[in-house]
Protein backbone atom coordinates (compact mmCIF):
# COMPACT_ATOMS: atom_id res chain seq x y z
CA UNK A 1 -12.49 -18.87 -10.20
CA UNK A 2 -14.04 -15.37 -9.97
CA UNK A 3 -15.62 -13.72 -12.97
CA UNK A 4 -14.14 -11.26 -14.82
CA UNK A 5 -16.01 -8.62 -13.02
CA UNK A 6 -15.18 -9.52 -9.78
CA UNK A 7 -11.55 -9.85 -10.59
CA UNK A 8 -11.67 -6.46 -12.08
CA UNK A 9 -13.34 -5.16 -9.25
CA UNK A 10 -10.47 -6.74 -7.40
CA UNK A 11 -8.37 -4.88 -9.28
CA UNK A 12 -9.68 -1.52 -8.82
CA UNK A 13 -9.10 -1.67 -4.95
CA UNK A 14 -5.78 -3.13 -5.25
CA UNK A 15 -4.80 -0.19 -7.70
CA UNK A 16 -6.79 2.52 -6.11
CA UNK A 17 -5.69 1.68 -2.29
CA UNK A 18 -1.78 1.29 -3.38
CA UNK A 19 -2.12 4.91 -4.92
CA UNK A 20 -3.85 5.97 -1.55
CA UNK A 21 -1.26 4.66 0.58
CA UNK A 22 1.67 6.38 -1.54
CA UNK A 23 -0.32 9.67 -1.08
CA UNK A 24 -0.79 8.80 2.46
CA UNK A 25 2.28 7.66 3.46
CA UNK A 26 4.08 10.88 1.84
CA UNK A 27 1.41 13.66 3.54
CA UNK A 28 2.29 11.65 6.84
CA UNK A 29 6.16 11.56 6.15
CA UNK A 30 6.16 8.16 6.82
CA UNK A 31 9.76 7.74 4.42
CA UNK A 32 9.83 3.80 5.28
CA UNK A 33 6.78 3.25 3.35
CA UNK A 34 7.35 5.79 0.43
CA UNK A 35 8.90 4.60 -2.91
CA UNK A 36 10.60 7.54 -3.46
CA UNK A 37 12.90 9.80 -1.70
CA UNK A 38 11.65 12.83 -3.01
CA UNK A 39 7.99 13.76 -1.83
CA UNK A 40 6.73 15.16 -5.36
CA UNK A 41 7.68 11.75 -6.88
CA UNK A 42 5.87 10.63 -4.14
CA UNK A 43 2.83 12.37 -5.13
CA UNK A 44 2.71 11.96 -8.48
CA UNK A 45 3.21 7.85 -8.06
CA UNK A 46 0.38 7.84 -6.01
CA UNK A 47 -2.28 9.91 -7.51
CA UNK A 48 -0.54 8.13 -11.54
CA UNK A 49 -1.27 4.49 -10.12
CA UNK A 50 -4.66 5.84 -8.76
CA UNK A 51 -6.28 8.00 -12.13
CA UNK A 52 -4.72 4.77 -14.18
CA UNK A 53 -6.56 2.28 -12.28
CA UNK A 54 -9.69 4.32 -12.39
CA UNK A 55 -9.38 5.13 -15.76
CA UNK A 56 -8.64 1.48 -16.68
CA UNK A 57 -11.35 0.08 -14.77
CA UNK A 58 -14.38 2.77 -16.38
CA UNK A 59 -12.76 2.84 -19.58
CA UNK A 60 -11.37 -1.25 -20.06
CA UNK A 61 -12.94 -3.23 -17.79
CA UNK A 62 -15.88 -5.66 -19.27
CA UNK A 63 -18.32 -4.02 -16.93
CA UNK A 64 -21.40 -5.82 -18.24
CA UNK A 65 -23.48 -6.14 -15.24
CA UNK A 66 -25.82 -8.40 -17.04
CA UNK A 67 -24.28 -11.81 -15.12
CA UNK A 68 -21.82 -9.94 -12.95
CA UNK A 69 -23.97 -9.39 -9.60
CA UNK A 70 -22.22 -8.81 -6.39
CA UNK A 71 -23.83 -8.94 -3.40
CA UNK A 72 -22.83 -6.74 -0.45
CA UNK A 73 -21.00 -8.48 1.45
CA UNK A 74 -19.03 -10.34 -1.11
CA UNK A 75 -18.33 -6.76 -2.19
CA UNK A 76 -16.89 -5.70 0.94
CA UNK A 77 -15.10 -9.17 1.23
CA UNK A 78 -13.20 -8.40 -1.93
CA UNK A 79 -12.66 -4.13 -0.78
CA UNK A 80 -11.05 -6.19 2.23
CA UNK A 81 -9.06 -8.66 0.15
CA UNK A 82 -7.69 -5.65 -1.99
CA UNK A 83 -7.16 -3.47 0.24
CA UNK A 84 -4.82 -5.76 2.36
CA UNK A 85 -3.11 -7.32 -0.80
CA UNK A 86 -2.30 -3.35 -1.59
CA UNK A 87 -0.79 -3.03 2.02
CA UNK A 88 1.07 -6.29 2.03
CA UNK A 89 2.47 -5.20 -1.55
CA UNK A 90 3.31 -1.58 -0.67
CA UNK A 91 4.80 -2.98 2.58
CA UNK A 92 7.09 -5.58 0.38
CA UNK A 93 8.18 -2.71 -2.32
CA UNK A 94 8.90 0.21 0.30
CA UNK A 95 11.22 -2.22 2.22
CA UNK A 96 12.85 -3.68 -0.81
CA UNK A 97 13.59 0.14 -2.33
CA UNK A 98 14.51 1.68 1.40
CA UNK A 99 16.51 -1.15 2.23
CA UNK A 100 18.93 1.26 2.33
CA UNK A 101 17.70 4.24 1.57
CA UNK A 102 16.03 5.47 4.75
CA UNK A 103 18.49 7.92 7.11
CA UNK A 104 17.81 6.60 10.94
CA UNK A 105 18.10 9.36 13.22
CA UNK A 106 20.32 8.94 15.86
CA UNK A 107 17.32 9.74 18.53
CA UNK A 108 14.93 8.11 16.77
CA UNK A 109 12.78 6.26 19.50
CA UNK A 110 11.57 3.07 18.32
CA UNK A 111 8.55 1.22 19.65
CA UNK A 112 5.95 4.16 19.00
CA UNK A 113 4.05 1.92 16.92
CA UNK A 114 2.95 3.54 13.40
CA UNK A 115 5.72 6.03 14.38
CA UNK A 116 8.74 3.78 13.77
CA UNK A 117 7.99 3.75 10.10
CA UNK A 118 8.87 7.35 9.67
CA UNK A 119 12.43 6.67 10.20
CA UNK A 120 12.56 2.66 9.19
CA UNK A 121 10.77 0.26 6.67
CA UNK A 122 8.24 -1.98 7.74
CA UNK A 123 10.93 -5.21 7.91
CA UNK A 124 13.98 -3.08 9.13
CA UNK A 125 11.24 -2.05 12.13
CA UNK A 126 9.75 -5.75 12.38
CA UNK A 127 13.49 -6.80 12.77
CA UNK A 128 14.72 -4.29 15.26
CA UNK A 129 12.01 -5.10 17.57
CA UNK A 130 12.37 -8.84 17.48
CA UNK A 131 16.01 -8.37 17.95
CA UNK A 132 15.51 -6.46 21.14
CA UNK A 133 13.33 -8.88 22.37
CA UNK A 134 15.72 -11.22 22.52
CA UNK A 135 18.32 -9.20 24.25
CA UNK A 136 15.78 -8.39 27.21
């Protein structure tokens, strides 16, 4: 079980990252990974979820650092952890609040990689490519 330091820590990334992908994800008008429809809501999401995790992690967090020492790698293991945990989530919550939300363009050309998410979620583009695997 991790310390309350580490899980805090943990905690930070997660926050800060899903923030960075909202921001990201809007400036690169990817709309399958965007909560909102609207790119201001967008923005303000992202940088609300980011200054609140900051602000909760310098301001709440029991930061003692008298027993809480993490080592460099272990601190980069858990930036990993968080970071991925933030993509998986944002990944989950974009498709479930596009699942019908994002407009496909009729010449939309799907299979451009990081590309297909600017017209699809991440599971509506997961599922058109396996189904057209299986017609080929």
């Amino acid at each position: 079980m991790p310390d309350s330091f580490t899980l805090s820590y943990l905690l930070l990334i997660f926050g800060s990252a899903l923030g960075v992908y909202q921001i990201a994800a809007t400036r690169g008008k990817f709309k399958g990974l965007c909560f909102f429809k609207k790119p201001i809501l967008n923005y303000i999401c992202g940088f609300l979820i980011l200054m609140l995790t900051l602000s909760w992690f310098f301001s709440m967090a029991d930061l003692k650092m008298r027993h809480a020492e993490m080592e460099g790698p272990q601190q980069f293991g858990f930036f990993l952890l968080g970071s991925f945990c933030a993509l998986l989530v944002n990944f989950f919550l974009s498709s479930l609040i596009n699942f019908r939300g994002v407009n496909h363009s009729k010449g939309t050309i799907i299979g451009q990689g990081i590309e297909d998410l600017k017209e699809r979620t991440v599971f509506q583009a997961i599922a058109y490519r396996l189904r057209n695997r299986r017609q080929k």
